[in-house]
C-alpha atoms as a PDB file:
ATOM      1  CA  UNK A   1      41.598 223.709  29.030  1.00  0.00           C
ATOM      2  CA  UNK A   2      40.566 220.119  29.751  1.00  0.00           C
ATOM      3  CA  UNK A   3      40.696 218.964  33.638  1.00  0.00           C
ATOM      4  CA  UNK A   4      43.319 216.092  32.074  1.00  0.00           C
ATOM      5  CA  UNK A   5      45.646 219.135  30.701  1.00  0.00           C
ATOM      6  CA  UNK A   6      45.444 220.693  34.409  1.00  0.00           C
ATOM      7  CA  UNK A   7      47.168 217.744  36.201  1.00  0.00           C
ATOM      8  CA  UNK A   8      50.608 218.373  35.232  1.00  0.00           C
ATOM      9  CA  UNK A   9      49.970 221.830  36.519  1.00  0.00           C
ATOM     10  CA  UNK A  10      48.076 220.418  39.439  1.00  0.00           C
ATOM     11  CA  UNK A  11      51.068 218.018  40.145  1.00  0.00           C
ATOM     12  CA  UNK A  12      53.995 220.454  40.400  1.00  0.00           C
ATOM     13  CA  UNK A  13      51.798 223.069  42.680  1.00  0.00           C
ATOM     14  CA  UNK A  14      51.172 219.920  44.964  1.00  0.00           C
ATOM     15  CA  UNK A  15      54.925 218.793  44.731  1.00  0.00           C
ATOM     16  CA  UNK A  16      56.031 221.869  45.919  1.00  0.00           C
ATOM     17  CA  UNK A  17      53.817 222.418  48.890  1.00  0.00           C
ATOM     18  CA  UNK A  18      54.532 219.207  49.853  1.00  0.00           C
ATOM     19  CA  UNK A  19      58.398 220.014  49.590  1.00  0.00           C
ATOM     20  CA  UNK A  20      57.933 223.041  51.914  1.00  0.00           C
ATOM     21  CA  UNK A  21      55.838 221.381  54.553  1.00  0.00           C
ATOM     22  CA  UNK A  22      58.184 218.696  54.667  1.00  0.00           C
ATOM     23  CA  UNK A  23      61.442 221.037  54.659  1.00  0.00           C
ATOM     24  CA  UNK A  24      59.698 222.293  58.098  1.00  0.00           C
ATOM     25  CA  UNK A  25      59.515 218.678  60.259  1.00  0.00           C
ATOM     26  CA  UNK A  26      61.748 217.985  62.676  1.00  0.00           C
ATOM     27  CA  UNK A  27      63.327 214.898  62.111  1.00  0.00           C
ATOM     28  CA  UNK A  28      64.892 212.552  64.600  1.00  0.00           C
ATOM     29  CA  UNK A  29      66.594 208.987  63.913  1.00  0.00           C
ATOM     30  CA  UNK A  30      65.862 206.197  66.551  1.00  0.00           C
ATOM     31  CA  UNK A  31      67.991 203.395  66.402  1.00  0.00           C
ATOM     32  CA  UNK A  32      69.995 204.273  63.516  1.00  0.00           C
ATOM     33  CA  UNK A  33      72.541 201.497  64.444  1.00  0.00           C
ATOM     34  CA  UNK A  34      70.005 198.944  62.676  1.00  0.00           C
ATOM     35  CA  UNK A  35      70.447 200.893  59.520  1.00  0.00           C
ATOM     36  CA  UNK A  36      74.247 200.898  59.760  1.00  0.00           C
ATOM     37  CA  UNK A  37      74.349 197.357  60.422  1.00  0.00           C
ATOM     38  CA  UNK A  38      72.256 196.623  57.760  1.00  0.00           C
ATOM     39  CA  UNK A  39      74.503 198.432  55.251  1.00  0.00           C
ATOM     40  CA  UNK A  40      77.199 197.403  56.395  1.00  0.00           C
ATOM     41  CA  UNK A  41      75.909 193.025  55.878  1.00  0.00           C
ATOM     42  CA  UNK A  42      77.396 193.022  52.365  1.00  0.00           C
ATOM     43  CA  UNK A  43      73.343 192.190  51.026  1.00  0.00           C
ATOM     44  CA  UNK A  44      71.114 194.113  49.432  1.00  0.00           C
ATOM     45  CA  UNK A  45      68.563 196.458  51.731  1.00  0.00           C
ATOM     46  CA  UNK A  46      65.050 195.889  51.402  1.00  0.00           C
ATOM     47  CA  UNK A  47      63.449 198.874  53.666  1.00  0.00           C
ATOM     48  CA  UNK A  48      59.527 197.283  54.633  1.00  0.00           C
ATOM     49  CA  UNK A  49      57.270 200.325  55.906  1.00  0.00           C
ATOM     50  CA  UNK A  50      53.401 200.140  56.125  1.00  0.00           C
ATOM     51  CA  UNK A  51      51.605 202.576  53.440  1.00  0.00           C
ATOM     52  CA  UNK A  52      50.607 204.921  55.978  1.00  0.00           C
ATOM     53  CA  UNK A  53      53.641 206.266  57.265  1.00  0.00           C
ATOM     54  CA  UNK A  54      55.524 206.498  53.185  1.00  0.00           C
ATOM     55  CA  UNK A  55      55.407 210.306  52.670  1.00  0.00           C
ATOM     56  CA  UNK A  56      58.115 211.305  56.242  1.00  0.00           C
ATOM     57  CA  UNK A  57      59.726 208.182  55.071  1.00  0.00           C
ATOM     58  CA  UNK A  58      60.252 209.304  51.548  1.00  0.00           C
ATOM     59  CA  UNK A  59      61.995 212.872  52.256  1.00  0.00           C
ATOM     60  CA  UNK A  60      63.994 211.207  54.684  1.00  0.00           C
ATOM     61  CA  UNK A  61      65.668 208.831  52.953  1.00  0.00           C
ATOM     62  CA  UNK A  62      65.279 211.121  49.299  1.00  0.00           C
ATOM     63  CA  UNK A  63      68.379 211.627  47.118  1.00  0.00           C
ATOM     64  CA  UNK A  64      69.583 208.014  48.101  1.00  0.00           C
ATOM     65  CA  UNK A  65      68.898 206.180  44.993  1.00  0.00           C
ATOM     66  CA  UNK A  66      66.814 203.847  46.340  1.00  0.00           C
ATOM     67  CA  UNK A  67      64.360 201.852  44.119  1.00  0.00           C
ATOM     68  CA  UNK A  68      60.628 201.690  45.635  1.00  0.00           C
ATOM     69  CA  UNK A  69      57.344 199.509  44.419  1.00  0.00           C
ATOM     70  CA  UNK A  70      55.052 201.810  43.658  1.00  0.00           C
ATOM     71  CA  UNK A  71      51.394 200.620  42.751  1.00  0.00           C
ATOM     72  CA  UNK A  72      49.651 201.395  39.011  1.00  0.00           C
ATOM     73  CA  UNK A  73      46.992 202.716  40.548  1.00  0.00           C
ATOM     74  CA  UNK A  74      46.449 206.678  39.326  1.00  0.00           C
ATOM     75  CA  UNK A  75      47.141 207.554  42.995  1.00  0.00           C
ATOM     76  CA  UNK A  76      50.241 205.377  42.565  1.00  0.00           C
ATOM     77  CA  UNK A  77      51.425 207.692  39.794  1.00  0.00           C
ATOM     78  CA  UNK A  78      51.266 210.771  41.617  1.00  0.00           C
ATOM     79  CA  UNK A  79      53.241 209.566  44.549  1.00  0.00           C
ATOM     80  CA  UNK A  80      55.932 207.773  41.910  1.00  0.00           C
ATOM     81  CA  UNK A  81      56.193 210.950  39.839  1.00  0.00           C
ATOM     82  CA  UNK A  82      56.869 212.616  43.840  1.00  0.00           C
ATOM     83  CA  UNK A  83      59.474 210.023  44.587  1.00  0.00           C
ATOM     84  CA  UNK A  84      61.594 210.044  41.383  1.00  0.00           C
ATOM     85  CA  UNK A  85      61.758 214.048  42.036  1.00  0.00           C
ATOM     86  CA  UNK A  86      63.380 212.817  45.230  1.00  0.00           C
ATOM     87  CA  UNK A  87      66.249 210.975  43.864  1.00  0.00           C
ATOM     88  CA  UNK A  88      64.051 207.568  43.761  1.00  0.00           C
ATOM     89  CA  UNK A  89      64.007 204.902  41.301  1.00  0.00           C
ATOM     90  CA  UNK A  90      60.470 203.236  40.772  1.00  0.00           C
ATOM     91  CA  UNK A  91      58.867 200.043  39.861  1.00  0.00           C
ATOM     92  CA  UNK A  92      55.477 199.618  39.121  1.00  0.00           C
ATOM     93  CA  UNK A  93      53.325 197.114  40.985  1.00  0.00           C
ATOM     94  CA  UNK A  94      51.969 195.414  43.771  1.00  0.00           C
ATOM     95  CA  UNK A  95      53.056 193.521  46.428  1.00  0.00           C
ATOM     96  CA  UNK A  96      50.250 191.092  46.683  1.00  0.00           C
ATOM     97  CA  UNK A  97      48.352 188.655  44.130  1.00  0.00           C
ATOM     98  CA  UNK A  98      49.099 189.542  40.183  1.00  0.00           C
ATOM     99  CA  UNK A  99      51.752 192.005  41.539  1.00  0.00           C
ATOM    100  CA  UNK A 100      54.634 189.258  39.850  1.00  0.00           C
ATOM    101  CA  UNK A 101      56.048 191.849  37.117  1.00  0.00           C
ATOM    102  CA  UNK A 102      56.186 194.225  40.135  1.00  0.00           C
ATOM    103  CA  UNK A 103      58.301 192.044  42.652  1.00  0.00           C
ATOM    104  CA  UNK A 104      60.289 191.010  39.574  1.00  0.00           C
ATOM    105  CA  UNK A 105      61.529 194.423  38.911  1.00  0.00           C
ATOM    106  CA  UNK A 106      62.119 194.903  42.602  1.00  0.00           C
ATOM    107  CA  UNK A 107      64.364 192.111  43.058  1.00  0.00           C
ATOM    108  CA  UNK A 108      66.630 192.587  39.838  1.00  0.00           C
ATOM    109  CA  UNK A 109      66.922 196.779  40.969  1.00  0.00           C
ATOM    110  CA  UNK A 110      67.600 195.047  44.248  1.00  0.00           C
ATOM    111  CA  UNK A 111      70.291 193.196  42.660  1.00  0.00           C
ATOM    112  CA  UNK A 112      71.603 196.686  40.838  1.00  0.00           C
ATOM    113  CA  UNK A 113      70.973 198.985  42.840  1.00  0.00           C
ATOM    114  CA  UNK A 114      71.496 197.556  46.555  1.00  0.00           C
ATOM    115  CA  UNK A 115      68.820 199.534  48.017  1.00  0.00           C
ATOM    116  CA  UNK A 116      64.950 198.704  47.289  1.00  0.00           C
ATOM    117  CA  UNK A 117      61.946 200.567  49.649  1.00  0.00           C
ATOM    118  CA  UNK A 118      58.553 197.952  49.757  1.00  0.00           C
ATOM    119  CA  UNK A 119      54.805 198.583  51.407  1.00  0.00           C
ATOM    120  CA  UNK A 120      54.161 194.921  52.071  1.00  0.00           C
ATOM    121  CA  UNK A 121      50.391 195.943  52.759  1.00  0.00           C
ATOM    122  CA  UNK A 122      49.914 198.304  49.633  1.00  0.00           C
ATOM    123  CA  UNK A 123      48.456 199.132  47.463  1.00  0.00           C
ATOM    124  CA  UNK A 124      44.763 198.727  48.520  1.00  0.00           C
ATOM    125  CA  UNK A 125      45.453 196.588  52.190  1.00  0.00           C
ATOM    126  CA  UNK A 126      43.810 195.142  54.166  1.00  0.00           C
ATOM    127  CA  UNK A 127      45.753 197.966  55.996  1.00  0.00           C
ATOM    128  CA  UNK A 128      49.167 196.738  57.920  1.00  0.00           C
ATOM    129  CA  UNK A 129      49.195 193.236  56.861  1.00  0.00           C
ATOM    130  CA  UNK A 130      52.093 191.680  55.214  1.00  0.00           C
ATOM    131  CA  UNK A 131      51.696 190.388  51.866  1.00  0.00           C
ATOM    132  CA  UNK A 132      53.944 187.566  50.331  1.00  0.00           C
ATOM    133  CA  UNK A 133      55.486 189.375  48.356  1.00  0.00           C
ATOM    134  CA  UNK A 134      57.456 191.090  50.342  1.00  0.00           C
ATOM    135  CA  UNK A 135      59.001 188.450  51.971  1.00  0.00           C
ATOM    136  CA  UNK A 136      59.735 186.506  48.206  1.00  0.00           C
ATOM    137  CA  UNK A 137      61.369 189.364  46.515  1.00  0.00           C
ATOM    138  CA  UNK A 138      63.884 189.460  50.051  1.00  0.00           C
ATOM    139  CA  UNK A 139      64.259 185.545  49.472  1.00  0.00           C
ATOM    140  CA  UNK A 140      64.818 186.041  45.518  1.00  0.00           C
ATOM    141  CA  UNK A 141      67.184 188.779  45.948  1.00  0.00           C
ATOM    142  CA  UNK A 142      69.426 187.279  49.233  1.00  0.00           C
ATOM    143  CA  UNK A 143      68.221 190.762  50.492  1.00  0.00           C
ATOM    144  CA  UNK A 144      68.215 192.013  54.475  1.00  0.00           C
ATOM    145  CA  UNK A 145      64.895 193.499  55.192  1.00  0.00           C
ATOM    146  CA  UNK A 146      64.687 196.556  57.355  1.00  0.00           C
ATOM    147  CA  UNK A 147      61.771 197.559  59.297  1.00  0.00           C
ATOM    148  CA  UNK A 148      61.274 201.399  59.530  1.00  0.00           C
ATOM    149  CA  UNK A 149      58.687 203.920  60.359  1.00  0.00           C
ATOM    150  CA  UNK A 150      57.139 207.391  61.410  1.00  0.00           C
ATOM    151  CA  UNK A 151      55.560 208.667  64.409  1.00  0.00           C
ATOM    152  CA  UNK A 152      54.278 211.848  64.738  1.00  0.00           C
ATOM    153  CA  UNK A 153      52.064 212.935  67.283  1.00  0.00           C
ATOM    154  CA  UNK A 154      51.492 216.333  65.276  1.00  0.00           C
ATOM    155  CA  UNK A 155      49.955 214.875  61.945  1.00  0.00           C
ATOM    156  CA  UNK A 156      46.507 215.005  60.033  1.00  0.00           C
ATOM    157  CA  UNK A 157      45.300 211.777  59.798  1.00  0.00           C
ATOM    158  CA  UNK A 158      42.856 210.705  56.239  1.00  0.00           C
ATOM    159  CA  UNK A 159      39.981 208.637  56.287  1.00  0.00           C
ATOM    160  CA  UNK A 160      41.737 206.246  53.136  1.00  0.00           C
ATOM    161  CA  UNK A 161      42.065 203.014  53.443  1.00  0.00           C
ATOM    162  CA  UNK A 162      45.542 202.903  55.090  1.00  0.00           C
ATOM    163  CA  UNK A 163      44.612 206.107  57.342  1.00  0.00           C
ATOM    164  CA  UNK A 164      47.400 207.922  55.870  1.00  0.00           C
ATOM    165  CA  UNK A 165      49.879 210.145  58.064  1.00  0.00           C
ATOM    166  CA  UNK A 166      50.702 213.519  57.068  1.00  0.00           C
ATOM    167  CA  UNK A 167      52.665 215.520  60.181  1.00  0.00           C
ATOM    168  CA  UNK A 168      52.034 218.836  60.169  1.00  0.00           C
ATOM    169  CA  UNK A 169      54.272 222.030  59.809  1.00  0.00           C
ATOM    170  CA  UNK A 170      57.104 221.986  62.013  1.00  0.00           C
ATOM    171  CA  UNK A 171      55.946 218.811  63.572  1.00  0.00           C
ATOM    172  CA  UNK A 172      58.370 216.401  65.006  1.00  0.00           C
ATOM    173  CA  UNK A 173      58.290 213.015  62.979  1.00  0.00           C
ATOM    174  CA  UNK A 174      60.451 209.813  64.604  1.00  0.00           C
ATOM    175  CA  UNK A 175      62.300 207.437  61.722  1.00  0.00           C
ATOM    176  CA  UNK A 176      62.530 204.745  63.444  1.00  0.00           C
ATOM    177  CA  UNK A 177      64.635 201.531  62.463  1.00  0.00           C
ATOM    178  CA  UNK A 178      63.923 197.815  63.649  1.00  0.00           C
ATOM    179  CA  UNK A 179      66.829 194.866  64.136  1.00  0.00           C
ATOM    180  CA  UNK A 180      67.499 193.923  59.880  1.00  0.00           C
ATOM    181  CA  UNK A 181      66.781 190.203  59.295  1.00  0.00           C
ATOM    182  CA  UNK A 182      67.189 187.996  56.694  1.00  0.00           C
ATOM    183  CA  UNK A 183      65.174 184.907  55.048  1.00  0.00           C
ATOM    184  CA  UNK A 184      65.335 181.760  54.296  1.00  0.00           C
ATOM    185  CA  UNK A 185      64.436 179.728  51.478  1.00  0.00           C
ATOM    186  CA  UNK A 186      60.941 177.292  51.505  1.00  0.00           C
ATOM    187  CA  UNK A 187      57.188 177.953  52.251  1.00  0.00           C
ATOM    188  CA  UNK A 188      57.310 177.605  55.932  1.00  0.00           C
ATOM    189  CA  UNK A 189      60.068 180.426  55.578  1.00  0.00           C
ATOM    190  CA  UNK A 190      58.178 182.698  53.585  1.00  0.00           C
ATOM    191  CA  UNK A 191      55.522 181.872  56.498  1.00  0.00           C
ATOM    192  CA  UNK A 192      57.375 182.497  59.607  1.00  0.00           C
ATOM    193  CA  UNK A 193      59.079 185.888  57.302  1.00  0.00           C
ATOM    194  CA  UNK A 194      55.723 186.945  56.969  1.00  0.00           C
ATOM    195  CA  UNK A 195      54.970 186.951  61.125  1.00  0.00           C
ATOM    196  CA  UNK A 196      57.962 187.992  61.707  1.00  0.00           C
ATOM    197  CA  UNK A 197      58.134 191.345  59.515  1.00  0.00           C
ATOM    198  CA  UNK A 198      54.510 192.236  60.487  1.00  0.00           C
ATOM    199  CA  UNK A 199      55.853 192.272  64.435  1.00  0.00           C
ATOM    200  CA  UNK A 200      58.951 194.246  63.742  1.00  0.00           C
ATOM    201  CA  UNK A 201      57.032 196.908  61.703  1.00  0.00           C
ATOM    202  CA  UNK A 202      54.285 196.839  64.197  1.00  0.00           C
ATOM    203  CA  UNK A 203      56.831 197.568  66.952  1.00  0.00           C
ATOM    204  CA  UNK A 204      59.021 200.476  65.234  1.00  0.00           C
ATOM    205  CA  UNK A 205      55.093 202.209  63.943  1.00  0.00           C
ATOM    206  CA  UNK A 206      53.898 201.828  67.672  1.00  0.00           C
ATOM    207  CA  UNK A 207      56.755 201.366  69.740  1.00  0.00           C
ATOM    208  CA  UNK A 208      55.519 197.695  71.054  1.00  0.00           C
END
């Protein structure tokens, strides 16, 4: 059996550990009012999380129909294949330069959907830096962006790019929600959008 026939197989073993250990954390919702009020603005909810903290993030919000940007890098297609087991729709792409087909699909599942999940410094960084895109596909779409998070003091912590966060069994893991805000149209917009979502997801990862 070639190593590219063991995947699949490799996949759902994977899938399903991850499952368990996540069935175990403790979740707690800070601030949950900013969701509500975000729902409840008659837009479309663009949820803006740094790469890191995606996998708590993910089971939280799973079976919700949201549609997430997912990068087409291989690691990309595990974690999409993960998230549409979840109840996720997906979009391929990047949030950053050449990443236009991606933030194009983003913004008209915004438009269907209502509900759209971004990493505005995946899918390679520089690690917790917003990208542009981001900020255009809220513009394009009239969307309310929502900064949210993890924190877990009980987590392993990876030496990738992004330092990825994976809380360990029965570890308690924080969603927290920032203040939703929208954008306006024009470049010094997209500018001041930019600064602006990096400090609110800053302040929900780290409490700031």
């Amino acid at each position: 059996m070639t190593l590219r026939a063991l995947e699949p197989v490799a996949f759902r073993v994977a899938a399903a550990a991850i499952r368990l250990l996540a069935a175990t954390w403790r979740l707690r919702v800070q601030h949950g009012e900013h969701l509500a009020a975000a729902r409840a603005s008659g837009r479309p909810v663009l949820f803006a999380l740094w790469h890191s903290r995606i996998l708590p993030l993910l089971f939280h919000h799973r079976g919700e129909g949201i549609v997430t940007l997912i990068s087409r890098h291989r690691d990309g297609g595990h974690l999409a294949r993960l998230a549409e087991q979840w109840g996720y729709g997906t979009v391929r792409g990047s949030s950053g330069k050449g990443g236009e087909a991606g933030l194009l699909g983003l913004v008209r599942a915004l438009g269907r959907q209502g509900a759209g999940a971004i990493t505005p410094d995946g899918p390679r960084g520089p690690a917790e830096r917003v990208k542009p895109g981001a900020i255009a596909a809220a513009q394009h779409a009239a969307a309310v962006l929502l900064p949210i998070a993890a924190r877990s003091e009980q987590a392993w912590w990876f030496t990738s790019w992004d330092r990825f966060c994976l809380p360990k069994p029965f570890a308690r893991v924080d969603v927290v929600y920032g203040a939703p805000f929208t954008v306006a149209e024009g470049k010094d917009a997209l500018r001041q959008g930019i600064e602006r979502l990096e400090r609110a997801i800053q302040a929900v990862t780290y409490g700031s």
